[in-house]
N, C-alpha and C. Protein backbone atom coordinates (compact mmCIF):
# COMPACT_ATOMS: atom_id res chain seq x y z
N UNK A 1 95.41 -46.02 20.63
CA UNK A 1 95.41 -47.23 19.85
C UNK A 1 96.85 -47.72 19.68
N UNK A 2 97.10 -48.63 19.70
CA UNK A 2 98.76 -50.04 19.72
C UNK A 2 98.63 -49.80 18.09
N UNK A 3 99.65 -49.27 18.07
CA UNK A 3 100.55 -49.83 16.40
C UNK A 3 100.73 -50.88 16.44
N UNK A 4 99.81 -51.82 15.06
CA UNK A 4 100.42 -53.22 15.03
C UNK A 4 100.25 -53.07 13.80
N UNK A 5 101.15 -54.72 13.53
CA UNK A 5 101.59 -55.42 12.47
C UNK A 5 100.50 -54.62 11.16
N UNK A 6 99.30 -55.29 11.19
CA UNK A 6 98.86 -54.94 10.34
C UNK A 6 98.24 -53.27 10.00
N UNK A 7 98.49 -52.36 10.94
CA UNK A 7 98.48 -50.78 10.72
C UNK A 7 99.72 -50.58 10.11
N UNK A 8 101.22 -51.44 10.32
CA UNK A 8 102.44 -50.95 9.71
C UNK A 8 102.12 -51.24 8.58
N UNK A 9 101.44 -52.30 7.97
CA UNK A 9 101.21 -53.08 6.70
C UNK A 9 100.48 -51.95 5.85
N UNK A 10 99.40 -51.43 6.58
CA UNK A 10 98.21 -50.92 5.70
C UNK A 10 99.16 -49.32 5.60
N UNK A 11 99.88 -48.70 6.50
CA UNK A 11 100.03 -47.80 6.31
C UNK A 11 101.77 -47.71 5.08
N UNK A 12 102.66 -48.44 5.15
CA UNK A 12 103.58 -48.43 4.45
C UNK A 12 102.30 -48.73 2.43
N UNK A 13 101.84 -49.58 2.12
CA UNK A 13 100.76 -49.63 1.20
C UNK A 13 100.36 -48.33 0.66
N UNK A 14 99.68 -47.39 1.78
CA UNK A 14 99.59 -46.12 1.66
C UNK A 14 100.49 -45.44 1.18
N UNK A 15 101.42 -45.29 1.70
CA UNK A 15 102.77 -44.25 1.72
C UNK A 15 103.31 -44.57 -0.05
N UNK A 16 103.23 -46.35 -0.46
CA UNK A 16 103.80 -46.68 -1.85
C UNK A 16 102.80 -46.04 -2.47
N UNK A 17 101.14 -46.03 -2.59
CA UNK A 17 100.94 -45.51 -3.08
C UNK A 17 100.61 -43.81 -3.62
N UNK A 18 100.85 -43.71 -2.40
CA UNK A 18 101.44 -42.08 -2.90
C UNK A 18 102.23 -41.48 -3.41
N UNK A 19 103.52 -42.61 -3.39
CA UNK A 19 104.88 -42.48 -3.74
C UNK A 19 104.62 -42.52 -5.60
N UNK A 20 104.04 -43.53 -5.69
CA UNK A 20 104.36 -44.09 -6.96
C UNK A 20 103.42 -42.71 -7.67
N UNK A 21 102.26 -42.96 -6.96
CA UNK A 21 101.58 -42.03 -7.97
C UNK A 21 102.08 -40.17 -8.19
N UNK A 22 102.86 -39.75 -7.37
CA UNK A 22 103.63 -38.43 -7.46
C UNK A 22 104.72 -39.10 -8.23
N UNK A 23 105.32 -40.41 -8.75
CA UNK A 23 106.69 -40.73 -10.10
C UNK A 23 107.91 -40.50 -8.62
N UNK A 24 107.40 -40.92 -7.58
CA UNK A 24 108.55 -40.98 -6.60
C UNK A 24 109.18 -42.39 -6.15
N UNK A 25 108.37 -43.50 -6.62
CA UNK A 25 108.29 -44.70 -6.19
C UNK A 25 109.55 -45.10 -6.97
N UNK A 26 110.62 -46.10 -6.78
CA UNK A 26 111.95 -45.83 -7.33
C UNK A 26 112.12 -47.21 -7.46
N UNK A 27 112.38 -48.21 -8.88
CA UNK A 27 112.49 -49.39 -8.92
C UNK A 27 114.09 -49.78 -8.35
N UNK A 28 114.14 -50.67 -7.52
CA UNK A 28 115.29 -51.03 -7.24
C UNK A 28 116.37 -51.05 -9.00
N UNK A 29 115.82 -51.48 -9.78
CA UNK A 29 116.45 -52.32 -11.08
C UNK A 29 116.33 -50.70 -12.34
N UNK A 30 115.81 -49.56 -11.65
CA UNK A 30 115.43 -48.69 -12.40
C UNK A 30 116.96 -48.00 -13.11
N UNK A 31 117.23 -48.03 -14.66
CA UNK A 31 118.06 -47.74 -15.33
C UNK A 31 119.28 -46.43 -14.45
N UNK A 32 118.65 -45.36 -13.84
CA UNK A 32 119.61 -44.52 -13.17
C UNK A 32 118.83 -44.40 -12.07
N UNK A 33 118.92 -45.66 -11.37
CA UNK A 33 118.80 -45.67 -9.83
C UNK A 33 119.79 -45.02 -8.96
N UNK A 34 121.20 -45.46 -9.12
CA UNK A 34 121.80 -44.05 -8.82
C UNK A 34 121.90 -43.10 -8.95
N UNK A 35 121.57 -42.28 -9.86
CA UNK A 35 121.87 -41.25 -10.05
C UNK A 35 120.28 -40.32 -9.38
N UNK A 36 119.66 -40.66 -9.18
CA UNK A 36 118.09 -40.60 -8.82
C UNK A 36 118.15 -40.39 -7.15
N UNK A 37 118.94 -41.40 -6.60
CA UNK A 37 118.73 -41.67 -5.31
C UNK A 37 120.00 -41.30 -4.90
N UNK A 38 120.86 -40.20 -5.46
CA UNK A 38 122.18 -39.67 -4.98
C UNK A 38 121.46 -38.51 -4.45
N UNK A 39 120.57 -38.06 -5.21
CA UNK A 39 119.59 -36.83 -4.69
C UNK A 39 117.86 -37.01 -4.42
N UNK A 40 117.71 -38.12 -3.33
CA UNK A 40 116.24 -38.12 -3.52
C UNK A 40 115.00 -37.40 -2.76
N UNK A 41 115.65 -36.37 -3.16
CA UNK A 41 114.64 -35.09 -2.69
C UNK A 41 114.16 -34.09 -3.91
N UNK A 42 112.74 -34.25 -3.99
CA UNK A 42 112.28 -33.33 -5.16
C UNK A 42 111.37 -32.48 -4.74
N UNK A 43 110.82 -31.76 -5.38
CA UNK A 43 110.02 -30.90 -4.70
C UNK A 43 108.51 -31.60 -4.36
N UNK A 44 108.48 -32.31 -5.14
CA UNK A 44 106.77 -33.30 -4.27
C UNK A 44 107.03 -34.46 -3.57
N UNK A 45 108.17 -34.37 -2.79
CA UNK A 45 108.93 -34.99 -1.90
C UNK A 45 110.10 -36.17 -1.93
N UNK A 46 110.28 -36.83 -0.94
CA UNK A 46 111.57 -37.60 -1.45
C UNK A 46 111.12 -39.27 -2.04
N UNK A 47 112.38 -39.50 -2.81
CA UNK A 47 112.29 -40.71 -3.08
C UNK A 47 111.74 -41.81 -3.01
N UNK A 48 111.47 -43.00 -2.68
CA UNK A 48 111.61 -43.93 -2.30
C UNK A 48 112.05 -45.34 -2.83
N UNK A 49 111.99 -46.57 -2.16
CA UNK A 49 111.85 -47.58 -2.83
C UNK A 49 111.37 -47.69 -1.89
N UNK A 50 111.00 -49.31 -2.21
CA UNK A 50 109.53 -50.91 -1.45
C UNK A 50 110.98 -50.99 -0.12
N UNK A 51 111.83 -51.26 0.04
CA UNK A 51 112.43 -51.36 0.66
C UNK A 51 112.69 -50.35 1.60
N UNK A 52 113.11 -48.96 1.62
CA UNK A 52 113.02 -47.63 2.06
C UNK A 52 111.57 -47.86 2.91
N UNK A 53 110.76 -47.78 2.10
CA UNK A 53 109.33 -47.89 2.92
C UNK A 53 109.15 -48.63 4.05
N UNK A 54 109.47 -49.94 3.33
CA UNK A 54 109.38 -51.19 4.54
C UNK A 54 110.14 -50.97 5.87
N UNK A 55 111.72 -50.62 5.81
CA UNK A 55 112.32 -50.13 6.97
C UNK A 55 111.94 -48.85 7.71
N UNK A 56 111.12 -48.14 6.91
CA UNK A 56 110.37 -46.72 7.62
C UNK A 56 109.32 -47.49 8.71
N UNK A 57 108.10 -48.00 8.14
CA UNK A 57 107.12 -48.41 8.63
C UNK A 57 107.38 -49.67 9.41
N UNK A 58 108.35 -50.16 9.73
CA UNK A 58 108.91 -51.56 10.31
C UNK A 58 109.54 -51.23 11.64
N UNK A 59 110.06 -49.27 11.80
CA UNK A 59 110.79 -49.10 13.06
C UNK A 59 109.83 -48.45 13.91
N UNK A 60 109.14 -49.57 14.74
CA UNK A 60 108.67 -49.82 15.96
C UNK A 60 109.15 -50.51 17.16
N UNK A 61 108.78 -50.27 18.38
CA UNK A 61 108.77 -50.87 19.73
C UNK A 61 107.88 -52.02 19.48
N UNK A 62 107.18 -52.14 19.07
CA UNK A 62 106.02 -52.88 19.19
C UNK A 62 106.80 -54.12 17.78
N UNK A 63 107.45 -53.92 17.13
CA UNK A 63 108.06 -54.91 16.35
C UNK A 63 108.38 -56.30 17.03
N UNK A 64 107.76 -57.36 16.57
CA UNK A 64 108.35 -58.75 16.83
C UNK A 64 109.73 -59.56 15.82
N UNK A 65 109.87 -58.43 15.20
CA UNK A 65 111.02 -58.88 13.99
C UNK A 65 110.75 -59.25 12.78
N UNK A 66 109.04 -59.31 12.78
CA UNK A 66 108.48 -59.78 11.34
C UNK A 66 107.70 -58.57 10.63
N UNK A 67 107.90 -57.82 10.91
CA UNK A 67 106.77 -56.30 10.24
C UNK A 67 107.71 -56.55 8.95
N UNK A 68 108.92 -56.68 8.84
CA UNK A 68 109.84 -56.12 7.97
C UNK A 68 109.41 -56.76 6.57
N UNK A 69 109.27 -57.85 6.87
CA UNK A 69 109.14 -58.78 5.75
C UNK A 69 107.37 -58.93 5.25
N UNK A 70 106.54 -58.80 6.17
CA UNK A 70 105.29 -58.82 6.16
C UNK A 70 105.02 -57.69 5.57
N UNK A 71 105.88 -56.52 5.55
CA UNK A 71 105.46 -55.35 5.00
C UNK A 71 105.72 -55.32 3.43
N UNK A 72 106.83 -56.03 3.13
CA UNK A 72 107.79 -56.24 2.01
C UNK A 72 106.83 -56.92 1.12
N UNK A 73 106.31 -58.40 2.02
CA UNK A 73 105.23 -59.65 1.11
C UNK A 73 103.98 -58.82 0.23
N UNK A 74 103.69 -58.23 1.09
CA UNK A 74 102.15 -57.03 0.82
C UNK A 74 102.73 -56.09 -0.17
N UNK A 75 103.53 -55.21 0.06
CA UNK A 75 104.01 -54.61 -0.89
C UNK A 75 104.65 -55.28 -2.53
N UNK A 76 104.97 -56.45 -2.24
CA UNK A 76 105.66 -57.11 -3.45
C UNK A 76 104.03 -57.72 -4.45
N UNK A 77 103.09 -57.91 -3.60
CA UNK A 77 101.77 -57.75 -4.35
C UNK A 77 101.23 -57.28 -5.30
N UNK A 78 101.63 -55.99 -5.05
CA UNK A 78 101.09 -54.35 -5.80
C UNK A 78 102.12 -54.17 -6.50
N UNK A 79 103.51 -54.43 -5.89
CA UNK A 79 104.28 -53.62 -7.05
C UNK A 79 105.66 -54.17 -6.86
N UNK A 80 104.96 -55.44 -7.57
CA UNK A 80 106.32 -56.45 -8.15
C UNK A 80 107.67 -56.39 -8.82
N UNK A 81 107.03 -55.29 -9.56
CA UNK A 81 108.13 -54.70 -10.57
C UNK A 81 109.02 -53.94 -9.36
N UNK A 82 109.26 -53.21 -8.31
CA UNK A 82 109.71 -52.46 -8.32
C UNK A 82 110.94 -52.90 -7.18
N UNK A 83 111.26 -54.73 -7.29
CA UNK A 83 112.18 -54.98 -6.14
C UNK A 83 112.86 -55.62 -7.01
């Protein structure tokens, strides 16, 4: 099966929500965002932000240059707060 656009979409979605719900999901604007993401490795895994995600699930061959942002739009849906 072709990785496309909308499998990067559905699967970065996935990944936030796993993130968030293990307290890994990381607001860009979050009070000690640095200090958080100087070390973002915990033991129920690493970090993230909406952004982090988006460039994970965005590095494809199969990219036309728009996953990035299409991934970002979808994600800014669910979890507005966290860009």
């Amino acid at each position: 099966m072709e990785y496309t656009k909308e499998i990067a979409i559905q699967n970065a979605i996935d990944e936030a929500n796993e993130k968030y719900n293990k307290g890994l999901l990381i607001s860009c604007n979050y009070e000690n965002y640095d200090e958080l993401m100087s070390q973002p490795c915990t033991e129920d895994g690493d970090r993230e932000t909406v952004y982090s995600i988006a460039s994970l699930y965005s590095d494809d061959v199969n990219n036309d240059g728009t996953w990035e942002n299409a991934i970002l739009d979808n994600l800014k849906e669910v979890y507005g707060s966290f860009f």
